[in-house]
Protein backbone atom coordinates (compact mmCIF):
# COMPACT_ATOMS: atom_id res chain seq x y z
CA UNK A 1 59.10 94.02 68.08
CA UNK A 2 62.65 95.28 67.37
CA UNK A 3 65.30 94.52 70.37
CA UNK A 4 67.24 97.69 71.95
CA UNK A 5 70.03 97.48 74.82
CA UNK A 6 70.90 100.04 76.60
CA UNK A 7 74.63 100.30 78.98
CA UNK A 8 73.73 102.80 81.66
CA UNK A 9 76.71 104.30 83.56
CA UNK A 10 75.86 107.17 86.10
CA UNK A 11 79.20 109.54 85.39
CA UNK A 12 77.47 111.47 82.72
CA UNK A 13 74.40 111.63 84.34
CA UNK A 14 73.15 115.59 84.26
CA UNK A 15 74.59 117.78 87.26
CA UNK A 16 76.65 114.72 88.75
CA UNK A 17 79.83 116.13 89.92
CA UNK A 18 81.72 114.93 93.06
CA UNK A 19 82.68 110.87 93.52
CA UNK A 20 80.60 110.47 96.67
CA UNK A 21 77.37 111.05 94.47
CA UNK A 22 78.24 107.86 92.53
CA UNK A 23 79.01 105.58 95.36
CA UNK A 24 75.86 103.42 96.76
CA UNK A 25 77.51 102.84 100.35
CA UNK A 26 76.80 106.06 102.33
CA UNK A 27 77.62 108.28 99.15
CA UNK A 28 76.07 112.28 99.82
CA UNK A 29 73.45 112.38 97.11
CA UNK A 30 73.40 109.28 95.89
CA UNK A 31 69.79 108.59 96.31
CA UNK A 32 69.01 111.79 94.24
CA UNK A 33 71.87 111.07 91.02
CA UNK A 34 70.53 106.90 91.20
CA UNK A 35 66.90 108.29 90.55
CA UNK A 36 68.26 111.03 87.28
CA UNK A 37 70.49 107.56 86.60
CA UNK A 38 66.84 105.58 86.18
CA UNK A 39 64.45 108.41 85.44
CA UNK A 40 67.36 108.96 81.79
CA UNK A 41 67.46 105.39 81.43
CA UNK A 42 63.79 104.83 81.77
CA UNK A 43 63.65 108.04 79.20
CA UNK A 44 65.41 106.72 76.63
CA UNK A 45 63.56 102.93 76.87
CA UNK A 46 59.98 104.90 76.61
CA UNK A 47 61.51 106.20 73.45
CA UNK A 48 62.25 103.19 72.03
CA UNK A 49 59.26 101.59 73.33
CA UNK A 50 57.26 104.56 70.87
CA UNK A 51 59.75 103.71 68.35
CA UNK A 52 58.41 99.83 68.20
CA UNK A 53 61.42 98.59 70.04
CA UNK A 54 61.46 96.53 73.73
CA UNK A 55 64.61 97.03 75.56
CA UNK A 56 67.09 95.17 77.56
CA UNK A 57 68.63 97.33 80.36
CA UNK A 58 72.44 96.47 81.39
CA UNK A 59 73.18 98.35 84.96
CA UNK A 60 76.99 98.94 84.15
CA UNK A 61 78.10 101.03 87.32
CA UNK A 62 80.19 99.94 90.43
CA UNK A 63 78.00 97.58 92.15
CA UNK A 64 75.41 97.21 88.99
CA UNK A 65 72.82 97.59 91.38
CA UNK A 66 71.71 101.25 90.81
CA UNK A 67 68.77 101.76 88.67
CA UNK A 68 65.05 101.17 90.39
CA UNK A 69 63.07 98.14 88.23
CA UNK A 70 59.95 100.09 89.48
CA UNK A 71 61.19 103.61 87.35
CA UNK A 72 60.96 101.31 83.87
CA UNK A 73 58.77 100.91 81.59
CA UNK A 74 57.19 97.33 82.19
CA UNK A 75 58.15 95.97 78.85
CA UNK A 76 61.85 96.96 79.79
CA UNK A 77 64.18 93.79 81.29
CA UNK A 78 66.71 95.36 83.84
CA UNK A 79 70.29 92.91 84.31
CA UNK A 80 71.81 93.98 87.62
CA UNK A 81 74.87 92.81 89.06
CA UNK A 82 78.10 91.75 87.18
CA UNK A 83 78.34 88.10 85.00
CA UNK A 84 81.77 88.51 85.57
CA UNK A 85 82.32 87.82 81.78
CA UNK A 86 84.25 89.64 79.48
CA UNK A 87 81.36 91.52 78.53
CA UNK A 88 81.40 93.62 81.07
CA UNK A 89 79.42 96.86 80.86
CA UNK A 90 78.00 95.27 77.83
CA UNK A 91 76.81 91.53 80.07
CA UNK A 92 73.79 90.32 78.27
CA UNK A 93 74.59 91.71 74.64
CA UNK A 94 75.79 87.91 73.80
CA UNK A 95 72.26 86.32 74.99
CA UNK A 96 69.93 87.61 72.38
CA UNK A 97 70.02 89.07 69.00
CA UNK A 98 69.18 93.00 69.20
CA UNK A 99 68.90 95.27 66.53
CA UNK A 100 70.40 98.09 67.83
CA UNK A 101 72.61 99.29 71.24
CA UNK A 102 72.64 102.92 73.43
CA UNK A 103 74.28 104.00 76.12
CA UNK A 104 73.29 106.27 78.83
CA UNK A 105 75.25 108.26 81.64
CA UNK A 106 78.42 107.66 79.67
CA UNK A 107 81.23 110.15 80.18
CA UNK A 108 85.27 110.65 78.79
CA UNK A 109 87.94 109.17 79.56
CA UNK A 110 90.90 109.43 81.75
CA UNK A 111 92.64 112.80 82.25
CA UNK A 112 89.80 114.54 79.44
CA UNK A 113 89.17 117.64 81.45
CA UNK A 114 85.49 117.43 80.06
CA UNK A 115 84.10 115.85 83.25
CA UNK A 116 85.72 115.99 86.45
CA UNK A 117 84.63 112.39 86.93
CA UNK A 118 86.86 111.41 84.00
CA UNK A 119 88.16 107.68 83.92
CA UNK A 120 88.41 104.34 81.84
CA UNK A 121 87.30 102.08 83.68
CA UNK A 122 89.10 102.73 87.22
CA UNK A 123 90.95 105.58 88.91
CA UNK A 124 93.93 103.75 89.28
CA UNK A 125 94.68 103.73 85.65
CA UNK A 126 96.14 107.28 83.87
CA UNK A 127 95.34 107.03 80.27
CA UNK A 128 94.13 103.62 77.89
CA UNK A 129 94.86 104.10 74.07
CA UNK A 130 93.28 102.03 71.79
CA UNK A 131 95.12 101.88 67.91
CA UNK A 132 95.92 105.30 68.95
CA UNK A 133 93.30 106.94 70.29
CA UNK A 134 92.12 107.63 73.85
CA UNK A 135 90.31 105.04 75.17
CA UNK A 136 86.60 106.35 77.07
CA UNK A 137 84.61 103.17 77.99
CA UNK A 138 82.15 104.48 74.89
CA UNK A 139 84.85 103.04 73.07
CA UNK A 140 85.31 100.13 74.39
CA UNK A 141 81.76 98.95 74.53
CA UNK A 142 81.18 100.08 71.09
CA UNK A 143 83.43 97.97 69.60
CA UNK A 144 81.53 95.18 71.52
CA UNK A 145 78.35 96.13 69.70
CA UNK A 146 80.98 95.91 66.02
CA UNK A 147 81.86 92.65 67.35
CA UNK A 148 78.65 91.34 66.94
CA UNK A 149 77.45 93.80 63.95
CA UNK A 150 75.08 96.02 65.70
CA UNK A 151 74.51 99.41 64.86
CA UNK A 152 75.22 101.78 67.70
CA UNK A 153 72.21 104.72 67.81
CA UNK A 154 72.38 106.82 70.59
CA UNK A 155 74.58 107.91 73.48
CA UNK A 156 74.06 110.40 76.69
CA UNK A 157 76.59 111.51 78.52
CA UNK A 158 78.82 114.46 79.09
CA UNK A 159 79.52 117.16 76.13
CA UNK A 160 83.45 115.88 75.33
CA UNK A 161 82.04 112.65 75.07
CA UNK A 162 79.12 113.31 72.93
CA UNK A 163 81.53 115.07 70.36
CA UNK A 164 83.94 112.23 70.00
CA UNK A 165 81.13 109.96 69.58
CA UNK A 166 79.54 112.11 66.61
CA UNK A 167 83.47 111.72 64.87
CA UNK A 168 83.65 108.39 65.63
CA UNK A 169 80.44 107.58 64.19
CA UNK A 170 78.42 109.90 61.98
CA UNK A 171 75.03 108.65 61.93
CA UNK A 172 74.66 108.69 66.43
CA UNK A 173 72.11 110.51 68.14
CA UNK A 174 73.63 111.93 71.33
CA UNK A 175 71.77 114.46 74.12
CA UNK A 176 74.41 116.91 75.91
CA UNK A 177 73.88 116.09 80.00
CA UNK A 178 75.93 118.19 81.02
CA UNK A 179 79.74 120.29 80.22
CA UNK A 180 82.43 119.85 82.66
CA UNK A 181 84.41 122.92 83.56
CA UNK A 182 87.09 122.66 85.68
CA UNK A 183 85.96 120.55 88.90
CA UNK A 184 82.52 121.76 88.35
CA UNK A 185 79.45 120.96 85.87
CA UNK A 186 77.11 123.34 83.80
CA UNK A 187 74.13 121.37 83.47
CA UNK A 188 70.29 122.17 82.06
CA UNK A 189 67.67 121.00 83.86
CA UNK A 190 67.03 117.75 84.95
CA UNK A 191 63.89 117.14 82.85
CA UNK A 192 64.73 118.91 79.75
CA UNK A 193 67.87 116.47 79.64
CA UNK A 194 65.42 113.62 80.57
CA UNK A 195 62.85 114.97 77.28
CA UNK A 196 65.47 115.22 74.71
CA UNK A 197 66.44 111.53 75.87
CA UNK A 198 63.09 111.00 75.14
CA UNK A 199 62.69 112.75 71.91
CA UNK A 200 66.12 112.14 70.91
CA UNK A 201 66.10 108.11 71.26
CA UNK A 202 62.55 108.03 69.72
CA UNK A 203 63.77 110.01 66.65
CA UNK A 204 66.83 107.42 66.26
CA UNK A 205 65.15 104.23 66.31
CA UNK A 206 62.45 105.53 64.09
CA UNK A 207 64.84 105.87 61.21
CA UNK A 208 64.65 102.61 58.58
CA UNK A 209 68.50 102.76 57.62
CA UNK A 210 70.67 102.47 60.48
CA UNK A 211 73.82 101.60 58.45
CA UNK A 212 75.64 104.63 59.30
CA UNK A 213 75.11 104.08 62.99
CA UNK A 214 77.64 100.65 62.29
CA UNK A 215 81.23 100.92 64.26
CA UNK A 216 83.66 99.38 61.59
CA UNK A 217 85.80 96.80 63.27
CA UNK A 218 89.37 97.38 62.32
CA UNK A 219 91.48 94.51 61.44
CA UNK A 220 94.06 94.91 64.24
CA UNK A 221 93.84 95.65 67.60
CA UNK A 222 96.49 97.45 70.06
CA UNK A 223 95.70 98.88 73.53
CA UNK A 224 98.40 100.56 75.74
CA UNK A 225 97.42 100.97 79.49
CA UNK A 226 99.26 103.87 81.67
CA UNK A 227 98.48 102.82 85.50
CA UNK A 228 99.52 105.34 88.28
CA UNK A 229 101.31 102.96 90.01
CA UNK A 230 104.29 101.20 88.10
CA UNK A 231 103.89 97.64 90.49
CA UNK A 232 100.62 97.17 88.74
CA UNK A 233 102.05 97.96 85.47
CA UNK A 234 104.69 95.50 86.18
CA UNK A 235 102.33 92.72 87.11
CA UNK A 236 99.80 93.03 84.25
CA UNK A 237 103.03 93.06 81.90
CA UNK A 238 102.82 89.46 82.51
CA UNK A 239 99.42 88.72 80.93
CA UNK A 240 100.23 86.38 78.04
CA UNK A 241 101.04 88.44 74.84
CA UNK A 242 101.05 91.69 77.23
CA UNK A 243 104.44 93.70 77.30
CA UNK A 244 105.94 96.40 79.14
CA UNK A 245 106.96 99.79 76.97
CA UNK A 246 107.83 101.88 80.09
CA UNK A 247 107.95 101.65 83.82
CA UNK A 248 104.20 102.35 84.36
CA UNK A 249 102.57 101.02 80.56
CA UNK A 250 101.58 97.77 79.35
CA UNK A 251 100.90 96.99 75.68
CA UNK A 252 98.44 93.82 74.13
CA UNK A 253 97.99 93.66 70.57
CA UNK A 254 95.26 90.68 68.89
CA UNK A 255 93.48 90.78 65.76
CA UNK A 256 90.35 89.70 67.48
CA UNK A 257 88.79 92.30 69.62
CA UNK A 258 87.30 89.97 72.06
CA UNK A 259 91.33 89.05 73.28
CA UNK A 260 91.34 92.60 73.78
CA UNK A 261 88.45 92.38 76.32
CA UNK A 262 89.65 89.26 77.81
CA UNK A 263 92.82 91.79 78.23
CA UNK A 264 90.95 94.29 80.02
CA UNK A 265 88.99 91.50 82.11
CA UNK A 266 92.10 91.08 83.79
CA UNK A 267 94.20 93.77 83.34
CA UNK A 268 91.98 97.04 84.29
């Protein structure tokens, strides 16, 4: 069988809205928004399981200890906890050879009014570019499945997200979990989200040419990170190659996208 691996974040998760839903230590509702985290994940690994595909599961928020083993399908293989590698969301795509990546429970980036959970990769930072463009961790992960030439075939998450993906690359499936508006959410129900995962990853992986589903890597590389506090800025401006354009912005530049990682390893 074909290999799929899935990043699941909870942020774009349908009807999540407030921070305390994401947060495992005494967060209000996060028993309810870990279960839609696994019941979306274990969605979109049934659909690749009817698509002739096994999966590899990477839990990819806060503590990486989120989804429930016992809401997969049995032929799915769940990582949990952090490798602490420049991976990151993405630990485990380096171990095997898979065929093809997804994401679930993905949402925008920093200060994108699309989600009121907005963020790269921590609150602390205010807005990551990357050759330009703003910087969601779809992005960033993405390019990690270009680095190693996998096509990239589905994504869930919010609505802003879903429509950058679709520009950024044309041949993506992506399911809508919800819209943000203003500090709230308009969401559909729970289980329609959950079937269109379904339907929606099964449909993807069925396809025989997944070439336009491949991320091209560019040739050059540069990131610029805004933090909200300028001591951090002026601390991470000391990362070799790293320098400081403005009081609270670092810049890195490589031609080889896993520098960039190592970068962010450190620096976010």
């Amino acid at each position: 069988m074909k290999k799929l691996f899935i990043s699941a974040d909870i942020e774009g998760t349908c009807g999540i809205t407030a921070w305390e839903e994401t947060e495992a230590n005494g967060g209000r509702n996060y028993g309810y928004f870990s279960e839609r985290m696994t019941a979306e994940v274990d969605a979109a690994a049934r659909g690749a399981e009817q698509a002739g595909y096994v999966t590899t599961v990477k839990d990819a928020h806060d503590s990486a200890r989120n989804i429930n083993p016992m809401g997969l399908p049995k032929t799915a293989t769940l990582i949990r906890g952090w490798s602490k590698d420049c991976y990151c969301m993405m630990g485990g795509l380096d171990r095997e050879d898979f065929d093809a990546v997804a994401f679930t429970g993905y949402h925008c980036e920093a200060v994108n009014g699309g989600n009121p959970l907005s963020h790269t990769m921590t609150t602390s930072v205010q807005r990551v570019t990357l050759n330009g463009l703003p910087c969601p961790e779809f992005l960033i992960n993405a390019y990690m499945a270009a680095y190693r030439g996998i096509p990239i075939v589905f994504l869930a998450g919010d609505e802003a997200l879903c429509d950058f993906a679709k520009r950024l690359i044309p041949g993506i499936t992506t399911v809508v979990a919800k819209t943000g508006h203003g500090s709230a959410v308009i969401s559909r129900h729970p289980e329609v989200v959950r079937e269109e995962i379904f339907q929606g990853m099964k449909a993807a992986l069925s396809r025989e040419d997944l070439s336009d589903c491949i991320l091209p890597l560019p040739d050059h590389f540069v990131i610029t990170v805004e933090y909200n506090d300028w001591n951090k800025a002026h601390s991470y401006s000391f990362y070799p190659g790293a320098t400081l354009v403005d009081a609270k912005t670092v810049k890195f530049e490589s031609d080889d996208y896993y520098e960039v990682m190592r970068f962010m390893h450190f620096c976010l």
